[in-house]
Each structure stands twice: as C-alpha cells, then as structure tokens.
PDB file of N, CA and C in Angstrom:
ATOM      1  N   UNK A   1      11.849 -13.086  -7.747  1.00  0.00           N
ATOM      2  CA  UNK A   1      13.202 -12.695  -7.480  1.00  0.00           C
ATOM      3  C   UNK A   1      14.033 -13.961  -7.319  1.00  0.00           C
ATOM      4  N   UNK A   2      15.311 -13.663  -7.869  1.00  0.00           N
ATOM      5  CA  UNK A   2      16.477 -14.711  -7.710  1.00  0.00           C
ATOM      6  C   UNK A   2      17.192 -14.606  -6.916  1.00  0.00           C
ATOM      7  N   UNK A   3      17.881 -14.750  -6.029  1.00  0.00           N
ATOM      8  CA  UNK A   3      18.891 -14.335  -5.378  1.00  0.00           C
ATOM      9  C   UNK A   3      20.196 -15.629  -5.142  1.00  0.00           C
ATOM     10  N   UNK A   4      21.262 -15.119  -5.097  1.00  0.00           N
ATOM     11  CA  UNK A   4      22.520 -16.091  -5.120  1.00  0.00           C
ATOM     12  C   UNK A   4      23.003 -16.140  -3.705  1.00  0.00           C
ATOM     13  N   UNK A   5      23.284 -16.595  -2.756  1.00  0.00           N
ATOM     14  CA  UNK A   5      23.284 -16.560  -1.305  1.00  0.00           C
ATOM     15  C   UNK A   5      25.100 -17.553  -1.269  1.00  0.00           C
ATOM     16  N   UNK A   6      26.457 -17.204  -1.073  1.00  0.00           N
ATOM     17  CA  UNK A   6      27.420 -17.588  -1.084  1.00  0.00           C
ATOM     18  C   UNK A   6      27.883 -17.569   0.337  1.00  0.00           C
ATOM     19  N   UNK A   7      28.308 -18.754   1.655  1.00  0.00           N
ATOM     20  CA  UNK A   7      27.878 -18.330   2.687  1.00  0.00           C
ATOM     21  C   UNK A   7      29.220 -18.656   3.123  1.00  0.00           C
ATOM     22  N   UNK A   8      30.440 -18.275   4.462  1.00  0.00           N
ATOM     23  CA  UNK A   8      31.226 -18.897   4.736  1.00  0.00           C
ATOM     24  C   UNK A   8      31.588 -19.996   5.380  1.00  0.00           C
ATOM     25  N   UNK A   9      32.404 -20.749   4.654  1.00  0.00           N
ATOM     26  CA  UNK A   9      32.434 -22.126   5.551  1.00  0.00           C
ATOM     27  C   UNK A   9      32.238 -21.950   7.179  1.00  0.00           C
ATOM     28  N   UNK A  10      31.901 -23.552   7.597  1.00  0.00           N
ATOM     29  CA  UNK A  10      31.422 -23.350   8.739  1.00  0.00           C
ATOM     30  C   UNK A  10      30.201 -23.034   9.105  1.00  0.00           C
ATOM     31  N   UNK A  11      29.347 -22.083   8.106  1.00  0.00           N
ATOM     32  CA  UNK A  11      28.760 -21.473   8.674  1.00  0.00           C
ATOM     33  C   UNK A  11      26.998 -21.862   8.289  1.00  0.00           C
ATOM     34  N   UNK A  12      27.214 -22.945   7.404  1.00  0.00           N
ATOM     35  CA  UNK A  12      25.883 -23.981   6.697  1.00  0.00           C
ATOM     36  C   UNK A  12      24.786 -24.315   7.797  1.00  0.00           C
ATOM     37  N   UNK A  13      25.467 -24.980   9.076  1.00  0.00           N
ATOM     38  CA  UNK A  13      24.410 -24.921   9.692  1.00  0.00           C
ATOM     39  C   UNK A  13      23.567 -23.633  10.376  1.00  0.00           C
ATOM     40  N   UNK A  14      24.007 -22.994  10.434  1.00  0.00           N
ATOM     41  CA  UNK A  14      23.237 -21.298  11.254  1.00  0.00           C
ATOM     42  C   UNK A  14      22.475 -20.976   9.535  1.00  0.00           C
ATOM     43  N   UNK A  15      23.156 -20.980   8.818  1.00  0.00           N
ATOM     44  CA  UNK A  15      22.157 -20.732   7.952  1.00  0.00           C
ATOM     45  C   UNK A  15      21.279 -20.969   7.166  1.00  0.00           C
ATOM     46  N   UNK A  16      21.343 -22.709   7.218  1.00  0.00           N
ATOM     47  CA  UNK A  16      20.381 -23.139   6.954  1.00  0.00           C
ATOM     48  C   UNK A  16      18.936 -23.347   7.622  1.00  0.00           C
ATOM     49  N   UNK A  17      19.057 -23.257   9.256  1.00  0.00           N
ATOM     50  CA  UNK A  17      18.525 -23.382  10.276  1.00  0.00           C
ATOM     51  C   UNK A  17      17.661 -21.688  10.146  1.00  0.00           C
ATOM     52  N   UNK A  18      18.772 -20.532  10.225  1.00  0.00           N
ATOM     53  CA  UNK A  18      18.174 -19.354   9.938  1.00  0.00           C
ATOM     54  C   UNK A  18      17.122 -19.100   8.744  1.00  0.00           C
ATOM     55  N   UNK A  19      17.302 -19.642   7.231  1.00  0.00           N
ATOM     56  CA  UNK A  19      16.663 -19.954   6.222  1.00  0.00           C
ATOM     57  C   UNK A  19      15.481 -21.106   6.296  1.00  0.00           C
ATOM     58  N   UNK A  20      15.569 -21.948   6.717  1.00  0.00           N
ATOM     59  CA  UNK A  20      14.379 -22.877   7.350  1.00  0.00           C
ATOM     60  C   UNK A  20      13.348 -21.937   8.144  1.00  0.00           C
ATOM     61  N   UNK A  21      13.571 -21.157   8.855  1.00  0.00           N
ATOM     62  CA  UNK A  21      12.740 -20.053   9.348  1.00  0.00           C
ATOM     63  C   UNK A  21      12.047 -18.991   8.475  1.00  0.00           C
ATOM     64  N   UNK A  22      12.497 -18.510   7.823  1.00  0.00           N
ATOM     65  CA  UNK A  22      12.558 -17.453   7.061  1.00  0.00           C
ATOM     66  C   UNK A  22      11.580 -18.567   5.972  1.00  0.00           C
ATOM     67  N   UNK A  23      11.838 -19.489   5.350  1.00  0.00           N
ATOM     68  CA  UNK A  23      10.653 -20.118   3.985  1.00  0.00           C
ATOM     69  C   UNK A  23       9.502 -20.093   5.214  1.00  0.00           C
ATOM     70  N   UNK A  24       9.749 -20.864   6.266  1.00  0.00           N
ATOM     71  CA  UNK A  24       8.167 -21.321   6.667  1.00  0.00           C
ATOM     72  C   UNK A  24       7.254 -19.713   7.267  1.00  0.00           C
ATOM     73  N   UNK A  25       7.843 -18.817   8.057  1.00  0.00           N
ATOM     74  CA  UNK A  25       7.685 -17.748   7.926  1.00  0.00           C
ATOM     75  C   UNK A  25       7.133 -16.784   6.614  1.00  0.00           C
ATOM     76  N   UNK A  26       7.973 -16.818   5.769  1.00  0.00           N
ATOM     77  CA  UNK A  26       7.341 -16.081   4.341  1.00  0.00           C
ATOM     78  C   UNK A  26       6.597 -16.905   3.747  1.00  0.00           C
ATOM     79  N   UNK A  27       5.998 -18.605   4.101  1.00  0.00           N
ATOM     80  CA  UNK A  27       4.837 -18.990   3.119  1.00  0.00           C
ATOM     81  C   UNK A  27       3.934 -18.763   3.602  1.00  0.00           C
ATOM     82  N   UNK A  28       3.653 -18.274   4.719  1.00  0.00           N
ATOM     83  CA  UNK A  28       2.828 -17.716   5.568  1.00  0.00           C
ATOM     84  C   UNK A  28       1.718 -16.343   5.205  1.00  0.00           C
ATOM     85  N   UNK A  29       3.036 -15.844   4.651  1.00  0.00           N
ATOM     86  CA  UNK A  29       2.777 -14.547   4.286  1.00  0.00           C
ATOM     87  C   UNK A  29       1.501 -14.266   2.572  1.00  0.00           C
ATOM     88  N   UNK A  30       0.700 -13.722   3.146  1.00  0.00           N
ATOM     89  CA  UNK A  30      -1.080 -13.349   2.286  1.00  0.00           C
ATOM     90  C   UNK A  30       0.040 -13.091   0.887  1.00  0.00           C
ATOM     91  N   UNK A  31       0.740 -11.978   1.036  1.00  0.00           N
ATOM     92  CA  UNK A  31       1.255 -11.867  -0.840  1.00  0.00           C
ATOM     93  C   UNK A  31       2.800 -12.836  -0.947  1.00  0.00           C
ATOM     94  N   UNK A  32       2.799 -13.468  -0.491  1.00  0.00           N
ATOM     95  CA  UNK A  32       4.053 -14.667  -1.020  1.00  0.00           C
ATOM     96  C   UNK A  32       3.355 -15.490  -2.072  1.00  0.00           C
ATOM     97  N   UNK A  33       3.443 -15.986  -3.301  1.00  0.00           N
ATOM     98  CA  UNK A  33       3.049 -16.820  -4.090  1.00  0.00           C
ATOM     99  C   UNK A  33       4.155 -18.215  -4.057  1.00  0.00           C
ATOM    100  N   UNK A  34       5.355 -18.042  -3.990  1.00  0.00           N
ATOM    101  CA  UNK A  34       6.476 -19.251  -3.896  1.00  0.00           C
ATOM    102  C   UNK A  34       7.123 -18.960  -3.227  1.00  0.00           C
ATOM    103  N   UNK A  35       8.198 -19.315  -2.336  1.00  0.00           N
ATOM    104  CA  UNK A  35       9.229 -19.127  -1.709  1.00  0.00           C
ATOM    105  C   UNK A  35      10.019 -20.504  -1.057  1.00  0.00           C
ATOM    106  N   UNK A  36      10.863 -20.592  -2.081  1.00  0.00           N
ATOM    107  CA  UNK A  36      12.144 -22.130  -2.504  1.00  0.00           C
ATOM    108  C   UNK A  36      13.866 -21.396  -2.005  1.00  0.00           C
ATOM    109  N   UNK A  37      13.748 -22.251  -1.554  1.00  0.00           N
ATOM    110  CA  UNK A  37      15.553 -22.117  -1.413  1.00  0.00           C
ATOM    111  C   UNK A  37      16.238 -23.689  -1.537  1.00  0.00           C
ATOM    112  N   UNK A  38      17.611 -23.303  -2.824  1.00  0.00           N
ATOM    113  CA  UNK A  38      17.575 -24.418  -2.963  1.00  0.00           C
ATOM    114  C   UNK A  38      19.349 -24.227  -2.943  1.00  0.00           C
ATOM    115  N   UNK A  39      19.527 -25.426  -2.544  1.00  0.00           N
ATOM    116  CA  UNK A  39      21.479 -25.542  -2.618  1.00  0.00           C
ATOM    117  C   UNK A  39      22.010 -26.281  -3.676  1.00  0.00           C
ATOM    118  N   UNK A  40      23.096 -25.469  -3.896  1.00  0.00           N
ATOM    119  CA  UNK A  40      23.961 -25.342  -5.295  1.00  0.00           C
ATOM    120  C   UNK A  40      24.088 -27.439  -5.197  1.00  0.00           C
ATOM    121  N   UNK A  41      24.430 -28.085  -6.318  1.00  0.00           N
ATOM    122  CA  UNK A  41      24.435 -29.180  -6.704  1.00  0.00           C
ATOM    123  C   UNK A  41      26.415 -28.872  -6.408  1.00  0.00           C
ATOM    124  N   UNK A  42      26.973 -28.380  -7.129  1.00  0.00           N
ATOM    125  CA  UNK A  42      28.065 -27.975  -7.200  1.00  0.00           C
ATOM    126  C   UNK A  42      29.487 -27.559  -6.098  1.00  0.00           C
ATOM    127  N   UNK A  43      28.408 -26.602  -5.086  1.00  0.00           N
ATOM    128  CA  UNK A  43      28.954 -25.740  -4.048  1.00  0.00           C
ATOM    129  C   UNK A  43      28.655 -25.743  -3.027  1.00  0.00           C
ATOM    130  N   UNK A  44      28.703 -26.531  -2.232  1.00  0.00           N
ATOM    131  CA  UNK A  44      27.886 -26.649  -0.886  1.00  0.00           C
ATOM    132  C   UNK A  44      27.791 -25.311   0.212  1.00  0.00           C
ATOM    133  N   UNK A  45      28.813 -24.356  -0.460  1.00  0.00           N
ATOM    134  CA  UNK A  45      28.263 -22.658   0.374  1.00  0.00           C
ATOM    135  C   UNK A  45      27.765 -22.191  -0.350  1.00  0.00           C
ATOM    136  N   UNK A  46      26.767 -22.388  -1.883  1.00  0.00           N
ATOM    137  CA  UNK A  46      26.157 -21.764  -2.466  1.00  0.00           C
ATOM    138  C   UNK A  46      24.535 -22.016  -2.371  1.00  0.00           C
ATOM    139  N   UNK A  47      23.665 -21.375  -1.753  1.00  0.00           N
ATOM    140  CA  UNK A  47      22.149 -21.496  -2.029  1.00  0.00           C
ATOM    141  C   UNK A  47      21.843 -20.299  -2.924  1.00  0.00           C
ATOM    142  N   UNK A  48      20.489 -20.709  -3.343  1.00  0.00           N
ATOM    143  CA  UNK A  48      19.513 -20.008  -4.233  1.00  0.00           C
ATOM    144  C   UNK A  48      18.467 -19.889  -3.825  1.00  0.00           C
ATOM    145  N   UNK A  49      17.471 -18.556  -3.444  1.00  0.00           N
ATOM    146  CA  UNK A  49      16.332 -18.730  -2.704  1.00  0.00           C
ATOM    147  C   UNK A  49      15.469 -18.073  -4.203  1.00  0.00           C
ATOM    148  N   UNK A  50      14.841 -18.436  -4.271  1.00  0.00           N
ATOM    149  CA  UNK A  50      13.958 -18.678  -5.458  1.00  0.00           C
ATOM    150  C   UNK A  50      12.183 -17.961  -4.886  1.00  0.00           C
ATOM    151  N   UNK A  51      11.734 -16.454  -5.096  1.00  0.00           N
ATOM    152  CA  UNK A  51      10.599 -15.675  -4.269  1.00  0.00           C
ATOM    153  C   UNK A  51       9.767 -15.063  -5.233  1.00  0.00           C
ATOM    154  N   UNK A  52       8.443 -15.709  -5.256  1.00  0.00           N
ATOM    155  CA  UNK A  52       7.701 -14.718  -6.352  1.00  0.00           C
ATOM    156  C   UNK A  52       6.396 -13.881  -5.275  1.00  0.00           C
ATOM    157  N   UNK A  53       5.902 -12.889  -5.518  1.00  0.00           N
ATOM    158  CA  UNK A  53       5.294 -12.080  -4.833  1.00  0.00           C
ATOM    159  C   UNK A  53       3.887 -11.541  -5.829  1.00  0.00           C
ATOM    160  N   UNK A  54       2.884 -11.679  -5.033  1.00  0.00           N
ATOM    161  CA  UNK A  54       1.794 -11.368  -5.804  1.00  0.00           C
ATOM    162  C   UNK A  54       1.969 -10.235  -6.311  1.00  0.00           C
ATOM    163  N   UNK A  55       3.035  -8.779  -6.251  1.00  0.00           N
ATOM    164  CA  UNK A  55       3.011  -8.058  -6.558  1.00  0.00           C
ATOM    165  C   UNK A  55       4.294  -6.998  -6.054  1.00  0.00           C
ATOM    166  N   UNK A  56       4.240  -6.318  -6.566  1.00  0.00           N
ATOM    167  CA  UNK A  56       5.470  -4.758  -5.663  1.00  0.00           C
ATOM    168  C   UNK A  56       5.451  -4.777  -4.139  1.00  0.00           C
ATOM    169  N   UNK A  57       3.815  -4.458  -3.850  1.00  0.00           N
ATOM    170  CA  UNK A  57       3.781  -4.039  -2.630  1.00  0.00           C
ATOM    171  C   UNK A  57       3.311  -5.573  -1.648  1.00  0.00           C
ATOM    172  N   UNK A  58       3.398  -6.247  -2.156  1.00  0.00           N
ATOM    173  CA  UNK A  58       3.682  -7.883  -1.251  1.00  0.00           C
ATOM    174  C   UNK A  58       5.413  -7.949  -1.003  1.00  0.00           C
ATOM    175  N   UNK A  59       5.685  -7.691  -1.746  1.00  0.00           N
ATOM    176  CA  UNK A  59       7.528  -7.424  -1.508  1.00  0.00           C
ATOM    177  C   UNK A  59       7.687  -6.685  -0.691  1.00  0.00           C
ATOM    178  N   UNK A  60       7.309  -5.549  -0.760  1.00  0.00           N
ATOM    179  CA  UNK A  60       7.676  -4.445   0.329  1.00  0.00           C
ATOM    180  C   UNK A  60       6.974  -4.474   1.584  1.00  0.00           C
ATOM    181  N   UNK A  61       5.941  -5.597   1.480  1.00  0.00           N
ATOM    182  CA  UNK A  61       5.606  -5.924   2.868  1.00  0.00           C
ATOM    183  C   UNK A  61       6.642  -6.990   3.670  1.00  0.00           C
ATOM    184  N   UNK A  62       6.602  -7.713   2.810  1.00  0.00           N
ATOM    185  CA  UNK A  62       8.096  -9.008   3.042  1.00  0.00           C
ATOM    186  C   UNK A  62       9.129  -8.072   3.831  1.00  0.00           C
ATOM    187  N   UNK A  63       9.931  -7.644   2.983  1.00  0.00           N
ATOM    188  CA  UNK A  63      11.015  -6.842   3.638  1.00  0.00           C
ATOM    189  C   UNK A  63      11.169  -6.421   4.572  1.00  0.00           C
ATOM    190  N   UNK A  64       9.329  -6.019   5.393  1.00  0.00           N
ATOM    191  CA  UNK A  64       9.449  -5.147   7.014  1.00  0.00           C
ATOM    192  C   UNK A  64       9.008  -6.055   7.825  1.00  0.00           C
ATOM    193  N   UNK A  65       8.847  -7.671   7.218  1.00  0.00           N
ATOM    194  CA  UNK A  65       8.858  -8.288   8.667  1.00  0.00           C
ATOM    195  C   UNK A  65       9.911  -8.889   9.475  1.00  0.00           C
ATOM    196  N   UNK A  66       9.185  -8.852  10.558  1.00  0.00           N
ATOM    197  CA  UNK A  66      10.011  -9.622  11.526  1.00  0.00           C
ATOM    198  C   UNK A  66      11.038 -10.376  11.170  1.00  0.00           C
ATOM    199  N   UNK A  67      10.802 -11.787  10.871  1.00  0.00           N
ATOM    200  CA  UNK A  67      11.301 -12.661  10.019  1.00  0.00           C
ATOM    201  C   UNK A  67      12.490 -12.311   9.142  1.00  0.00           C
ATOM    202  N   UNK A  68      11.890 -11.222   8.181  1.00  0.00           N
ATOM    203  CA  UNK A  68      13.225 -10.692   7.484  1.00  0.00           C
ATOM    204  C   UNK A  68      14.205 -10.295   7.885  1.00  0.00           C
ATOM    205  N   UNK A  69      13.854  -9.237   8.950  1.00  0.00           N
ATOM    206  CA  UNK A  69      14.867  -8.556   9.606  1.00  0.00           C
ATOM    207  C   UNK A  69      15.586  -9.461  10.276  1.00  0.00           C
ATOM    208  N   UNK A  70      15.058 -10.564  10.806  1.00  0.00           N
ATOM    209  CA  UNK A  70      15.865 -11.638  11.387  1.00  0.00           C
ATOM    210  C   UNK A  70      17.089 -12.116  10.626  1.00  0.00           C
ATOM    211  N   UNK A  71      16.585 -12.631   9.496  1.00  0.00           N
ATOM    212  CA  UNK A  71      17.216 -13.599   8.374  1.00  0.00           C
ATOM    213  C   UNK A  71      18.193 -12.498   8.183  1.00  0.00           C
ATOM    214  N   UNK A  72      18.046 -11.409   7.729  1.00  0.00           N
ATOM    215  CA  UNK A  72      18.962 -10.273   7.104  1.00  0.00           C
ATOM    216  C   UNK A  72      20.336 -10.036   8.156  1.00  0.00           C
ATOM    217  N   UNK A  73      19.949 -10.419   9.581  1.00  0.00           N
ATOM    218  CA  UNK A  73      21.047 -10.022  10.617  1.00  0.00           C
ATOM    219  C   UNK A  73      21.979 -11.516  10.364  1.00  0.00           C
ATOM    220  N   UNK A  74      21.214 -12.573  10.476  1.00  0.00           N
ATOM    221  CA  UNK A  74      21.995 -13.238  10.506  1.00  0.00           C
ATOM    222  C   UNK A  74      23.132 -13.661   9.303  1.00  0.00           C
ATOM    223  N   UNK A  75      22.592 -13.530   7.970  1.00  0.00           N
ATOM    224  CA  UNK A  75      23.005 -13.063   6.719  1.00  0.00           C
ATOM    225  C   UNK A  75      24.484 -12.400   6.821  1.00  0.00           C
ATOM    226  N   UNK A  76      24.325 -10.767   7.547  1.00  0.00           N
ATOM    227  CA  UNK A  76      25.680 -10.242   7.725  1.00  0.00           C
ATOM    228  C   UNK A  76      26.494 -10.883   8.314  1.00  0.00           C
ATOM    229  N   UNK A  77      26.211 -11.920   8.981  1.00  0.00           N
ATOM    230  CA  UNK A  77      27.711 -13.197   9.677  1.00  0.00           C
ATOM    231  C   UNK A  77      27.809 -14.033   8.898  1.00  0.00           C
ATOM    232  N   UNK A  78      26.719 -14.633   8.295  1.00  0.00           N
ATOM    233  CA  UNK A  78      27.305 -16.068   7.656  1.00  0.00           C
ATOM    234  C   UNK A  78      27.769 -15.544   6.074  1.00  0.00           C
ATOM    235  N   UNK A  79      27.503 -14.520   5.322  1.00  0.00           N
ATOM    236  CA  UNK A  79      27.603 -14.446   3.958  1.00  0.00           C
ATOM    237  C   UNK A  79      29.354 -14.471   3.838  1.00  0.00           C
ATOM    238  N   UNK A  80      29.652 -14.679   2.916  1.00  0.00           N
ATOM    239  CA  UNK A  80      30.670 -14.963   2.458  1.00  0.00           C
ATOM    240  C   UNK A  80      31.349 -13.520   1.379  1.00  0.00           C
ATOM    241  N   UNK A  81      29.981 -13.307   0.733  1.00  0.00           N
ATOM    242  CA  UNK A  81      30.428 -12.058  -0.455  1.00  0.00           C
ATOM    243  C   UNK A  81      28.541 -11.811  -0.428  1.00  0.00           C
ATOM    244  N   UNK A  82      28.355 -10.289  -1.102  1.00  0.00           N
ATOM    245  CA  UNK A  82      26.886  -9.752  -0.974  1.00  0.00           C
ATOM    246  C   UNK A  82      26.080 -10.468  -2.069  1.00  0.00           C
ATOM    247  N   UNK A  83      24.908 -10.260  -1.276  1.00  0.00           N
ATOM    248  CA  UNK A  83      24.234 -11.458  -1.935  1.00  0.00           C
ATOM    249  C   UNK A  83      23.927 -10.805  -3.205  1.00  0.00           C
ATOM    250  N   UNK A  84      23.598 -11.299  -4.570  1.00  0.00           N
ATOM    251  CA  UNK A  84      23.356 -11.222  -6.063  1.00  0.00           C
ATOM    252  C   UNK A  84      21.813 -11.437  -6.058  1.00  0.00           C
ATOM    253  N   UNK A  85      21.279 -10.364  -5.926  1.00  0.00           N
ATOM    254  CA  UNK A  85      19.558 -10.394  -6.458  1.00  0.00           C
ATOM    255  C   UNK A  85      19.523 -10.024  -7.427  1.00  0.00           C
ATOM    256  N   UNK A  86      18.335 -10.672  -8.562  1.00  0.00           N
ATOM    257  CA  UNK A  86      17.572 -10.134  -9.772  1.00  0.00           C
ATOM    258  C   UNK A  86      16.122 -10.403  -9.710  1.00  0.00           C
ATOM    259  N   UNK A  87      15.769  -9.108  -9.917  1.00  0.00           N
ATOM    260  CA  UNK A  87      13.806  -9.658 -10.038  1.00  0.00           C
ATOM    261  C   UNK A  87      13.757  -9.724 -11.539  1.00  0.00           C
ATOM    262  N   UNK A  88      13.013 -11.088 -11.684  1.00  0.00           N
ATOM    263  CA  UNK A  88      12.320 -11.758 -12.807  1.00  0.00           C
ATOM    264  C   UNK A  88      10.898 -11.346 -13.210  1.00  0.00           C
ATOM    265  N   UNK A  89      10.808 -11.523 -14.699  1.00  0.00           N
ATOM    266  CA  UNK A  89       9.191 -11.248 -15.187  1.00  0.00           C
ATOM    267  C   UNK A  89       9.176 -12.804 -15.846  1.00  0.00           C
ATOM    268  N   UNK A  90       8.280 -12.983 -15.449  1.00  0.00           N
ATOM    269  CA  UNK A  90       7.425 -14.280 -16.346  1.00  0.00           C
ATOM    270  C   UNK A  90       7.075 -14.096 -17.961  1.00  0.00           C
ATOM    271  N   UNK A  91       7.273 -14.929 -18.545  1.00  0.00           N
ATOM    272  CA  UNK A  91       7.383 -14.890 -20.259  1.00  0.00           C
ATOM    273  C   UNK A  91       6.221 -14.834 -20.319  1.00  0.00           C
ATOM    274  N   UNK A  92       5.393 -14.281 -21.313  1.00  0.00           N
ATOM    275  CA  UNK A  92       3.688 -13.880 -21.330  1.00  0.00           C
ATOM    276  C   UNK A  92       3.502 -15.241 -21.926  1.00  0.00           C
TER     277      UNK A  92
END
C-alpha cells in the first residue's frame, strides 16, 4: 500500500514523532514485510508511508492494533486533507 499523508502546518513535529511510533511498532508486527515513511523532497507537509503485508489478513491485523488506532487519532488533528491510499501488486 501507498498512501499520501498531507499534514497541517505546524503540525510536522506531532506527526512525525506520532509516525516514528507507528514504523517501529508495525516492524514489529509477524505479517509486516516493509513499512517506510518517507517525506516529500518538494513539500515539507507531504509524507509517503510506503506498507507491504505478507498478505490480506496481515493488513487486517495491522488495522486493529493498538498502535494504529493510535496513529489514526492523531492523524484526525494533524491531516491537512484525507489521506490518498492505493494498494499495489508487484509486477510478476
């Protein structure tokens, strides 16, 4: 999965600090295979968290932890506009 993360000024440090939690937290995690977040070259309120998952149901374990639910609250204060997810397939 891709996701586009656009955050409001001001608000870089809570969420980077919140996101620093959330990678070391989800590499943790048995079905996480990658989990990168990376900031725009361009936009300094733009990150990209970059998540591949051994599978469907490694995702849908992601989603009900702790951790997430954390990241997700804090998300509704700092975002700027809703975040832009796409799940990716790997080229055979």
């Amino acid at each position: 999965m891709l996701a586009k993360i656009t955050i409001k000024l001001g608000q870089e440090r809570r969420f980077v600090e919140a996101m620093k939690a959330q990678v070391d937290a989800s590499r943790a995690e048995p079905g996480v295979v990658e989990f990168r977040v990376l900031a725009s070259s361009s936009d300094p309120l733009v990150f990209y968290s970059f998540e591949e998952y051994r599978d469907h149901a490694a995702f849908e374990a992601h989603v009900k932890t702790l951790s997430t639910t954390r990241l997700l609250s804090v998300l509704k204060d700092v975002q700027a506009k809703d975040l832009e997810a796409q799940f990716l397939t790997p080229l055979p």
